[in-house]
Protein backbone atom coordinates (compact mmCIF):
# COMPACT_ATOMS: atom_id res chain seq x y z
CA UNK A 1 13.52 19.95 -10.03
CA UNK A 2 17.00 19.43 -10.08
CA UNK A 3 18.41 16.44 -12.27
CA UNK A 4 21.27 15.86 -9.69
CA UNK A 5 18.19 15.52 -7.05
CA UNK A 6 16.11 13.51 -9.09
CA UNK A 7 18.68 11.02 -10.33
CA UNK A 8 19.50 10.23 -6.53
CA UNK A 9 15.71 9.49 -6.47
CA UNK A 10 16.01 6.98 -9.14
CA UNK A 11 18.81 5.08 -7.74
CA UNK A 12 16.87 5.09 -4.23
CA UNK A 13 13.96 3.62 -6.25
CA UNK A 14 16.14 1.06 -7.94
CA UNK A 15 18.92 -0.18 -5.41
CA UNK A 16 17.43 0.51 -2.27
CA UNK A 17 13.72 -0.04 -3.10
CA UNK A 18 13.96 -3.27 -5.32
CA UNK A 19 17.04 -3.80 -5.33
CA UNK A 20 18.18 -4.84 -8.95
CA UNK A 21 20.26 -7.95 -8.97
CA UNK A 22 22.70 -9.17 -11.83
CA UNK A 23 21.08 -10.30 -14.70
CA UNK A 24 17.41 -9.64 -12.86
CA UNK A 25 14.72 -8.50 -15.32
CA UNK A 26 13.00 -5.40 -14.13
CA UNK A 27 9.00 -4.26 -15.29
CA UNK A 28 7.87 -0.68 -14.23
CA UNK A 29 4.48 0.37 -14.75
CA UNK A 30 4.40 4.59 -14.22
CA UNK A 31 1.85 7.10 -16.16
CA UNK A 32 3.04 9.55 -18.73
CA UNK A 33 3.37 12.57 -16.47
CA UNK A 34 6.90 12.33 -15.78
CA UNK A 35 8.71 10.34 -18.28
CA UNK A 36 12.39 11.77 -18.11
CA UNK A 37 12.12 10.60 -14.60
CA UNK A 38 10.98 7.31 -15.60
CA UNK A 39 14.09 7.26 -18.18
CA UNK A 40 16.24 8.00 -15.10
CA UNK A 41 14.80 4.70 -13.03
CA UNK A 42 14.93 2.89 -16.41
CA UNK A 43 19.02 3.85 -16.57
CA UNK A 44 19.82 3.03 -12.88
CA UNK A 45 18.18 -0.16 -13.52
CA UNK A 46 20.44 -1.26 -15.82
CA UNK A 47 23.95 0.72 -14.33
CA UNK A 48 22.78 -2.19 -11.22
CA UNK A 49 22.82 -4.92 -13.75
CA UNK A 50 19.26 -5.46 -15.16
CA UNK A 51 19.33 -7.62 -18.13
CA UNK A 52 16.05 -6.42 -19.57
CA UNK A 53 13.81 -3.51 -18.28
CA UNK A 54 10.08 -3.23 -19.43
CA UNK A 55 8.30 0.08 -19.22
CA UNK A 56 4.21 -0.28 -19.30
CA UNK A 57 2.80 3.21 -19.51
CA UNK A 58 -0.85 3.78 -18.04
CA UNK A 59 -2.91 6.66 -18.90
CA UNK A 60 -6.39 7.44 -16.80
CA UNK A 61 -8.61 8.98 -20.31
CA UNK A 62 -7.53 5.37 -21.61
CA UNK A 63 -8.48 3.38 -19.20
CA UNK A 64 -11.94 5.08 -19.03
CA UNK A 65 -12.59 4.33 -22.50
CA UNK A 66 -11.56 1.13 -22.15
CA UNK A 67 -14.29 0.49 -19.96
CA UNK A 68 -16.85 2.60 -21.84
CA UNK A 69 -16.81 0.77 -24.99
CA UNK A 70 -15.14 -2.69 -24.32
CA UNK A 71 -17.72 -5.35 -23.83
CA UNK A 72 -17.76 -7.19 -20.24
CA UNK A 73 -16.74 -10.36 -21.20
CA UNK A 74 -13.34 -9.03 -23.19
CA UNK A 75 -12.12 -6.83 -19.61
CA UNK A 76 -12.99 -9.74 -17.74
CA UNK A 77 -10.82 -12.60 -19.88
CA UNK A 78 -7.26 -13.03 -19.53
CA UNK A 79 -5.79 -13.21 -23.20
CA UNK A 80 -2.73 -15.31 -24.23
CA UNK A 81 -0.03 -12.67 -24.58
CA UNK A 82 -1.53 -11.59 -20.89
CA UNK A 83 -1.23 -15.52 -19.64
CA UNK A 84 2.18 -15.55 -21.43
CA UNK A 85 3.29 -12.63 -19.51
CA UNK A 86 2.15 -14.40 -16.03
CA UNK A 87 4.18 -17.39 -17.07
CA UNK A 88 7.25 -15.32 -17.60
CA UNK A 89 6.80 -13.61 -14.03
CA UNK A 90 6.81 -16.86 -12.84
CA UNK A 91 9.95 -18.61 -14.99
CA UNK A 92 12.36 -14.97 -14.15
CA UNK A 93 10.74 -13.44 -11.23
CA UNK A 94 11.83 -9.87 -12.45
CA UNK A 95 11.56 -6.72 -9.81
CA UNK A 96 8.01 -4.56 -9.99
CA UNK A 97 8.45 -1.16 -10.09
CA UNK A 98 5.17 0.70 -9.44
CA UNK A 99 5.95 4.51 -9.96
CA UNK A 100 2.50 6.35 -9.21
CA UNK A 101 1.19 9.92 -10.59
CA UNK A 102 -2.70 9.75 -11.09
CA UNK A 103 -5.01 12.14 -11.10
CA UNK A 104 -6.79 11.62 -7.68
CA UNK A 105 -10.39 11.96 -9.42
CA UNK A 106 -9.01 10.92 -12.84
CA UNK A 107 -11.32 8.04 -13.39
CA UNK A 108 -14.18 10.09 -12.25
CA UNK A 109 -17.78 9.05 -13.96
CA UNK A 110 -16.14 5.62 -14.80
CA UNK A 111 -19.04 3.66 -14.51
CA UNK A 112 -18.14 1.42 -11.28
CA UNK A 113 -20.59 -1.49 -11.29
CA UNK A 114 -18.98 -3.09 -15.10
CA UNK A 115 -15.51 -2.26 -13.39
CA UNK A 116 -16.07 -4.64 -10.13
CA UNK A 117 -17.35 -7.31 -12.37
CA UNK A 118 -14.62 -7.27 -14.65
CA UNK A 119 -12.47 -6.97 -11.97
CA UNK A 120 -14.29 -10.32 -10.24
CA UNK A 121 -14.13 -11.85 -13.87
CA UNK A 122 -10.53 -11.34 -14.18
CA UNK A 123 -9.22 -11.86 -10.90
CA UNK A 124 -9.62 -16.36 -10.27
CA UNK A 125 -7.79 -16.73 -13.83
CA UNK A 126 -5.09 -14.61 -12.12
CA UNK A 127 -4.70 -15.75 -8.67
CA UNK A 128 -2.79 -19.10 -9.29
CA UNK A 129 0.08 -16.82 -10.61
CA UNK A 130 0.14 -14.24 -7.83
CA UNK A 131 -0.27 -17.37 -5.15
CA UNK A 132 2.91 -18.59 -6.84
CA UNK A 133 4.38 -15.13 -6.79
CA UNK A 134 3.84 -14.40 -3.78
CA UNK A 135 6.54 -13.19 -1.55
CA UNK A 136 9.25 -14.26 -4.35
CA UNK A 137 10.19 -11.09 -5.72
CA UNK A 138 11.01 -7.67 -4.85
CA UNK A 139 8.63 -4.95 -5.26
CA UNK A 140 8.55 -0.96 -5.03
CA UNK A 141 5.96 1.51 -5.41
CA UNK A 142 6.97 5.28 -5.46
CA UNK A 143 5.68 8.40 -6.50
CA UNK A 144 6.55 10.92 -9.28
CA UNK A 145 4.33 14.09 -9.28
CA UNK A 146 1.05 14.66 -12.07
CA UNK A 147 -0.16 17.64 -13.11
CA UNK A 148 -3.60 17.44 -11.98
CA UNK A 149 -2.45 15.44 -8.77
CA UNK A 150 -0.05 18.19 -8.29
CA UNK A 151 -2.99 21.32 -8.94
CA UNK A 152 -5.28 19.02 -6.73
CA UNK A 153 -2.76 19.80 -3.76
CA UNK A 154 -2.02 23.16 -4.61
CA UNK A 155 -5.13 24.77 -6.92
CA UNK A 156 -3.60 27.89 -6.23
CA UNK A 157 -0.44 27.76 -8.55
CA UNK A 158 0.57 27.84 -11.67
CA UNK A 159 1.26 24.17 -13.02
CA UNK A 160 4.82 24.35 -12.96
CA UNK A 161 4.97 25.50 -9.69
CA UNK A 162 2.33 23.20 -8.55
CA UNK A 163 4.76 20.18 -9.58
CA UNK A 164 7.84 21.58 -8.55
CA UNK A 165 5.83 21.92 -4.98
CA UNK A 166 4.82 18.48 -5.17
CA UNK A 167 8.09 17.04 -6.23
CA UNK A 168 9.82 18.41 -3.21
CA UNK A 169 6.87 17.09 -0.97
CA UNK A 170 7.90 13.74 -2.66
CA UNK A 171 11.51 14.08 -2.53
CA UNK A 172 11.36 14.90 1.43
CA UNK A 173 9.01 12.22 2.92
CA UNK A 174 10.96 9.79 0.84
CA UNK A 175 14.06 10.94 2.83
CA UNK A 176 15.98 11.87 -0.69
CA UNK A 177 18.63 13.76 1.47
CA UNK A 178 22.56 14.19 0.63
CA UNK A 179 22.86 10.13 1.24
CA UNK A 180 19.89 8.52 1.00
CA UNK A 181 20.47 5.11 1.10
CA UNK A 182 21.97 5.97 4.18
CA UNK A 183 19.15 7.77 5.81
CA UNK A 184 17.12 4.77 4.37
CA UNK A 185 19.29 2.22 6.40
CA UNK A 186 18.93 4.51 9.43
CA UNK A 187 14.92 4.81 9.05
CA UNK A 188 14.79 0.87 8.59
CA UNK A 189 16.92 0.58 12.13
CA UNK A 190 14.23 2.70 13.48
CA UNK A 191 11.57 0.77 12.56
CA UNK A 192 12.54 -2.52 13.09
CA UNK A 193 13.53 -1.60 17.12
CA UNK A 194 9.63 -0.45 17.24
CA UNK A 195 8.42 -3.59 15.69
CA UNK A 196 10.88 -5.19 18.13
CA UNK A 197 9.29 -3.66 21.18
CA UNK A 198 5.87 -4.74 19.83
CA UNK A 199 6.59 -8.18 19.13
CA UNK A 200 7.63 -8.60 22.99
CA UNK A 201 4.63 -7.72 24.63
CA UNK A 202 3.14 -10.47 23.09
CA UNK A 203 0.08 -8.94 22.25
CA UNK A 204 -3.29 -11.15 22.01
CA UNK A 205 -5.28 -7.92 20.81
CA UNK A 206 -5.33 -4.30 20.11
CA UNK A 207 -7.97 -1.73 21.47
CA UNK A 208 -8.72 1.25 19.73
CA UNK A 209 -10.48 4.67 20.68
CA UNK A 210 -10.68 8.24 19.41
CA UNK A 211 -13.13 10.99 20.02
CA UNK A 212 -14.30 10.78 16.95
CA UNK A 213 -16.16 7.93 17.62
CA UNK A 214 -14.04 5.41 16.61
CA UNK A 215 -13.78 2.14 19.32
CA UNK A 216 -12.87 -0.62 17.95
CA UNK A 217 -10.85 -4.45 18.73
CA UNK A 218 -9.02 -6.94 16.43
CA UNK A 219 -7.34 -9.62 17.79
CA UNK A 220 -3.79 -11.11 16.59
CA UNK A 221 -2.75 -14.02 15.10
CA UNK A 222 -0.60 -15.68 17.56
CA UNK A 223 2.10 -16.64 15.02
CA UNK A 224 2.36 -13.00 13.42
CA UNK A 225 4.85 -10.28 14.54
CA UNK A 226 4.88 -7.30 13.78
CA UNK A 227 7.07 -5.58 10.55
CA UNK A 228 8.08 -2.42 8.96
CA UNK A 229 10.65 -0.66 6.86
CA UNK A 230 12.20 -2.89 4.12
CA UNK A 231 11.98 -7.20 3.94
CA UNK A 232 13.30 -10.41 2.61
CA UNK A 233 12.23 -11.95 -0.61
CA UNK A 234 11.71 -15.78 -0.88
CA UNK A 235 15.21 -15.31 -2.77
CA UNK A 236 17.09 -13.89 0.05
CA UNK A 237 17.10 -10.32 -1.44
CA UNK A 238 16.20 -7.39 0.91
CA UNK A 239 13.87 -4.56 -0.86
CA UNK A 240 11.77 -1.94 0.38
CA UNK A 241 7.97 -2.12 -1.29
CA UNK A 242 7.52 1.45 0.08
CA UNK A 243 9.15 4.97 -0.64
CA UNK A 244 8.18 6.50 1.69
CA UNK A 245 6.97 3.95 4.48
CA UNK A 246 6.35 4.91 8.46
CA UNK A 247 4.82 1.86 9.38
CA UNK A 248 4.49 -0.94 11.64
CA UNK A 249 1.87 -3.20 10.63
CA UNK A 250 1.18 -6.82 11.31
CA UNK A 251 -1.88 -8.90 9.70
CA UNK A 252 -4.33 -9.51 12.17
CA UNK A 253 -6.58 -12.90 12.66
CA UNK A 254 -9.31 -13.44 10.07
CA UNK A 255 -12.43 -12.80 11.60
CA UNK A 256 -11.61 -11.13 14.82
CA UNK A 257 -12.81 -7.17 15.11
CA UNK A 258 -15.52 -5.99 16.46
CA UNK A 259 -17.04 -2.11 16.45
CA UNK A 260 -16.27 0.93 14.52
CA UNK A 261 -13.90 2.99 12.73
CA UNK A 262 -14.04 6.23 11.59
CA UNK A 263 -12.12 7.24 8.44
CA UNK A 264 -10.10 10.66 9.17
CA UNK A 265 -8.68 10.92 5.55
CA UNK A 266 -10.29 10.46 2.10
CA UNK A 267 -9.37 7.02 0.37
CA UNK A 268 -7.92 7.37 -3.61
CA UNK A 269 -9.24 4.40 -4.99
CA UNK A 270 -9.66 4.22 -8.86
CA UNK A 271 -9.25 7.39 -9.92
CA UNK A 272 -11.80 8.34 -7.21
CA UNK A 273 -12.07 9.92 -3.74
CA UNK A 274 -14.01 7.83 -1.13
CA UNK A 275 -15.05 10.72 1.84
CA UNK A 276 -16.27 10.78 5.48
CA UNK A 277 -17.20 7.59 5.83
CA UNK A 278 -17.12 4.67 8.85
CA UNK A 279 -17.31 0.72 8.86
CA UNK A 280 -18.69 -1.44 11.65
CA UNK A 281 -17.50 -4.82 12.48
CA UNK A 282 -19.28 -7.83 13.97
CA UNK A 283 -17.23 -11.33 14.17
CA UNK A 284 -14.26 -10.16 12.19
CA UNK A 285 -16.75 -9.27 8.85
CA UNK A 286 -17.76 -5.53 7.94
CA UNK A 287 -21.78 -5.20 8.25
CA UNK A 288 -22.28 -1.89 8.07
CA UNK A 289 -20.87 1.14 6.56
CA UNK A 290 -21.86 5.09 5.13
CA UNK A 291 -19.45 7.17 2.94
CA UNK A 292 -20.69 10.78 2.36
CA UNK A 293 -18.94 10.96 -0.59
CA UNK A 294 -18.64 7.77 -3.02
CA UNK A 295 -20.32 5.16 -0.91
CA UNK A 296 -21.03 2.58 -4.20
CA UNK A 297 -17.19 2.80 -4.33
CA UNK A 298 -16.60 1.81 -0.93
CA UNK A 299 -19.76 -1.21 -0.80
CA UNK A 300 -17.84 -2.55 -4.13
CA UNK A 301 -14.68 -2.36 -2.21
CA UNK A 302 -16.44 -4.76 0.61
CA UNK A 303 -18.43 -6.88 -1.46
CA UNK A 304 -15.50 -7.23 -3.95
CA UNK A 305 -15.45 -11.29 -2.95
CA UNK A 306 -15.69 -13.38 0.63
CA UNK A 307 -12.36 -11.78 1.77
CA UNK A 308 -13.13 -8.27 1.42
CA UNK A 309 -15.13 -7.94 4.23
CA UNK A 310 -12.26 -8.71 6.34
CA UNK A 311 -9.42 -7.09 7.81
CA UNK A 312 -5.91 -8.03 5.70
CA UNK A 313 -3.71 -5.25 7.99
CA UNK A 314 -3.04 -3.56 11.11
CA UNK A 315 -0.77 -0.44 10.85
CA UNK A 316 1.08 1.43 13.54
CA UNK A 317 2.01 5.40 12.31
CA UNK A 318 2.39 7.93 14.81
CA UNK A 319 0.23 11.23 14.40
CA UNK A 320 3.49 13.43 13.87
CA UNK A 321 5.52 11.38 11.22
CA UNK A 322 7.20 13.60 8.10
CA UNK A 323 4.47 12.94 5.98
CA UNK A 324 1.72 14.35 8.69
CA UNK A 325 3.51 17.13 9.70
CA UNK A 326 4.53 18.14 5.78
CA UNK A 327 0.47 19.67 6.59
CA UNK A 328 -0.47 17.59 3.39
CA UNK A 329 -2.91 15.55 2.54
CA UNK A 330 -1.91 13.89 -0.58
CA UNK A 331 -4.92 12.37 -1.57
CA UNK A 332 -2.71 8.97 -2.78
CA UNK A 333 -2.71 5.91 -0.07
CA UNK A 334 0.79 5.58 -0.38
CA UNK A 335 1.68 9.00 1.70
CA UNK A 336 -1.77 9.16 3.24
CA UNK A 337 -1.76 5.58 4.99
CA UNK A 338 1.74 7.03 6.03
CA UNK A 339 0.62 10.00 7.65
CA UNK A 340 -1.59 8.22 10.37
CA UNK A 341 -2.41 4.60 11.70
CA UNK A 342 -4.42 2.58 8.87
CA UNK A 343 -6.62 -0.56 8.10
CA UNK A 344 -7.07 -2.51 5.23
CA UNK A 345 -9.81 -4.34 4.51
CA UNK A 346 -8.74 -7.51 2.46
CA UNK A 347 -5.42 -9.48 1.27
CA UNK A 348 -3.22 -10.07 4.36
CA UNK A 349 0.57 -10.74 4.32
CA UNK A 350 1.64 -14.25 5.09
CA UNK A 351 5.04 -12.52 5.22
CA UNK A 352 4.20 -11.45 8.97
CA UNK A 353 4.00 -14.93 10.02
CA UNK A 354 6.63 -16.13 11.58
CA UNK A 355 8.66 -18.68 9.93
CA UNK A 356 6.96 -18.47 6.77
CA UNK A 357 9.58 -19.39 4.21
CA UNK A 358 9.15 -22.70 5.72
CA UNK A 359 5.10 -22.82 5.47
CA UNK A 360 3.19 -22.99 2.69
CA UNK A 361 0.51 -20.06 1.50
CA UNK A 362 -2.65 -22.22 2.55
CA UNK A 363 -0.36 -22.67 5.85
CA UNK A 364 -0.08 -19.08 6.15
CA UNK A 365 -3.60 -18.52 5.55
CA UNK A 366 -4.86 -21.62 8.04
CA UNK A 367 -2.97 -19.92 10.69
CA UNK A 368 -5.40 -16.91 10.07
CA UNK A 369 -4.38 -14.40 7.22
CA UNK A 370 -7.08 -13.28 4.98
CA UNK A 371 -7.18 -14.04 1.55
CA UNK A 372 -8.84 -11.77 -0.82
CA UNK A 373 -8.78 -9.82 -4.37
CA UNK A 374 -7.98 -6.25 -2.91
CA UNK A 375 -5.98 -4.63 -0.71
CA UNK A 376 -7.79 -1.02 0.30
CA UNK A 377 -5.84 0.97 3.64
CA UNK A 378 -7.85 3.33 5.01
CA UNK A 379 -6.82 5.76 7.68
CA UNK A 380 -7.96 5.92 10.94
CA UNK A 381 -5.06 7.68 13.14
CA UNK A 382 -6.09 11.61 14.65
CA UNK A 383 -4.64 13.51 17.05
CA UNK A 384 -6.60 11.76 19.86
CA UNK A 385 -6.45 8.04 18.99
CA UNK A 386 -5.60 5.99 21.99
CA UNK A 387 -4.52 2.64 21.44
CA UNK A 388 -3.58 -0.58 24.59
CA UNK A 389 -1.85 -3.81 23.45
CA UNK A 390 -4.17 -6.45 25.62
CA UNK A 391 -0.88 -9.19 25.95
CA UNK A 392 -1.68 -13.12 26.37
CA UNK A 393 -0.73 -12.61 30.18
CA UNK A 394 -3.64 -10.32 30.80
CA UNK A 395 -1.97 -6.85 30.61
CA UNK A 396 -3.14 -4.18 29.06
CA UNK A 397 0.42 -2.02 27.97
CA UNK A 398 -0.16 1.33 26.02
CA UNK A 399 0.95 1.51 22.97
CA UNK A 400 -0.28 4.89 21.58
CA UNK A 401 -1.47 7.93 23.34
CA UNK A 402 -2.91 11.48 21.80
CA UNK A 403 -2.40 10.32 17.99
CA UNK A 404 1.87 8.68 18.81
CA UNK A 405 3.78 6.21 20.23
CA UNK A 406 2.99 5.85 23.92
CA UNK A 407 6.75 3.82 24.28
């Protein structure tokens, strides 16, 4: 790929999606596949005015011996250079850059019980920092192509050409055109109007049906609104969290779904595809659920803690946005979930409350937004998903028909 192309990438990544300040601190977490790119993000960084940026490289084959020969107790602690770390998030509140390449089976054979209960180990001597955290700084995950990501999409080409394929899959949904923090400002005008329109019909819950089988209600918090595109740190600094991003999604009220969904794309969660699979809903909670592929993976996901059972997200994406009609499936969340309307069972956003810079988080959470260790979207949009807004006043208003917008 191009440098000139690439380097526009970069700068999208690092003043329109976190938006360096002057003097900020910026840590980036991105595999080794792609690290001249990384360099680039690294550099644009700093021509924005980062005083310090951190690069923490991950690596799959690592990670799985990590968890092969490590004891329980020692991935389940939180050391003191790792608690030092969480206090210096929380004295600087530096920009997250996320920059993802893995290998969509690359943790494959990991053995997934001692992983949960590390993970359920670890996670209460973290929370207190990412309560404090949260909303406070900007955050961006991207993409930057693998090679066994990019010979997962396209097993019939050479590895060059299988990244060079996959970087301009990248480059387009992310909009990385002649201007793009242009056609960035554009896409965010285009989103907010929808959320707009959304937010005025004053919806009291959402109805869902497809022909796959999925029928399905979750009802709304009455203080949330609908948002999409980029948002407003705690600081006052706008940021986009996604590149790319075709959402509208909203976090819906704690313990208020009922029926089923059918997945319509696999789920990439560690390392590891979760396939044709459905989850049924009784007050709110998740009671019963098959994968055909991976269905350990998906219970852990559920019984991760309390809140996992839960719904943290609804999210609006019409059947024919870029990323759909690019005729890929990426087999990463962060095009996938992009690609069609999506759950996710879990964490909820206090953000979509409105008014909440002047609540509290237990405020947020009070009002109805789930609280929980993970964050898993799942995708449920197909060409005949039919969705009506059920408003306060008793209407029932379409809102998508045949897989898109019905407005």
């Amino acid at each position: 790929m191009k440098k000139t192309i690439l380097r526009k990438y970069a700068n999208l990544i690092a003043k329109c999606g976190v938006n360096v300040q002057e003097g900020q601190e910026v840590f980036i977490t991105a595999g080794l596949d792609q690290p001249e790119f990384v360099q680039m993000v690294v550099e644009e960084c700093y021509k924005l005015g980062a005083s310090r940026v951190v690069v923490d490289w991950d690596y799959q084959p690592l990670q799985k011996t990590q968890y092969k020969y490590e004891s329980l107790e020692t991935l389940g602690s939180l050391t003191a250079y790792q608690k030092a770390r969480w206090e210096h998030y929380l004295e600087k509140i530096p920009c997250r850059i996320y920059i993802e390449s893995d290998d969509p089976d690359g943790l494959k054979g990991i053995d997934q019980d001692k992983m949960l209960k590390a993970q359920q180990m670890h996670y209460p001597l973290i929370k207190g920092y990412r309560d404090a955290l949260e909303n406070k700084y900007q955050w961006c995950i991207a993409a930057a192509p693998g090679a066994a990501w990019a010979k997962k999409l396209f097993p019939e080409l050479t590895k060059k050409q299988a990244i060079e394929k996959l970087w301009e899959a990248i480059l387009s949904t992310s909009r990385v055109t002649d201007d793009p923090v242009a056609a960035w400002e554009a896409h965010n005008a285009n989103l907010q109007k929808h959320c707009a329109y959304l937010n005025s019909l004053g919806i009291e819950k959402l109805h869902y049906t497809a022909a796959n089988g999925t029928d399905f209600t979750v009802g709304m918090i009455p203080e949330a609104e609908f948002k999409g595109g980029g948002d407003t740190s705690l600081q006052g600094i706008f940021f986009n969290p996604n590149i790319p991003t075709e959402e509208c999604f909203i976090s819906p009220m704690r313990g208020a779904a009922e029926g089923k969904v059918v997945s319509t794309m696999p789920l990439s969660r560690e390392g590891q595809l979760i396939e044709n699979f459905w989850i049924r809903f009784e007050n709110g909670k998740a009671v019963e659920w098959h994968a055909e592929k991976n269905e350990q993976l998906l219970t852990n996901i559920i019984t991760a803690d309390e809140g996992a059972a839960y719904l943290g997200e609804c999210a609006l994406v019409p059947y024919n946005s870029p990323i759909r009609e690019s005729g890929l499936l990426f087999y990463n969340t962060l095009f996938d979930e992009n690609a069609a309307c999506h759950l996710a069972l879990g964490h909820g956003f206090p953000d979509t409350i409105r008014g909440f810079e002047e609540k509290t988080l237990e405020e947020c959470r009070s009002l109805g937004v789930n609280d929980s260790m993970v964050h898993v979207d799942f995708m449920i949009g197909c060409a005949s998903l039919n969705i009506d807004a059920i408003t306060k006043d008793g209407q029932t208003v379409p809102v998508f028909r045949n897989g898109t917008w019905a407005f």
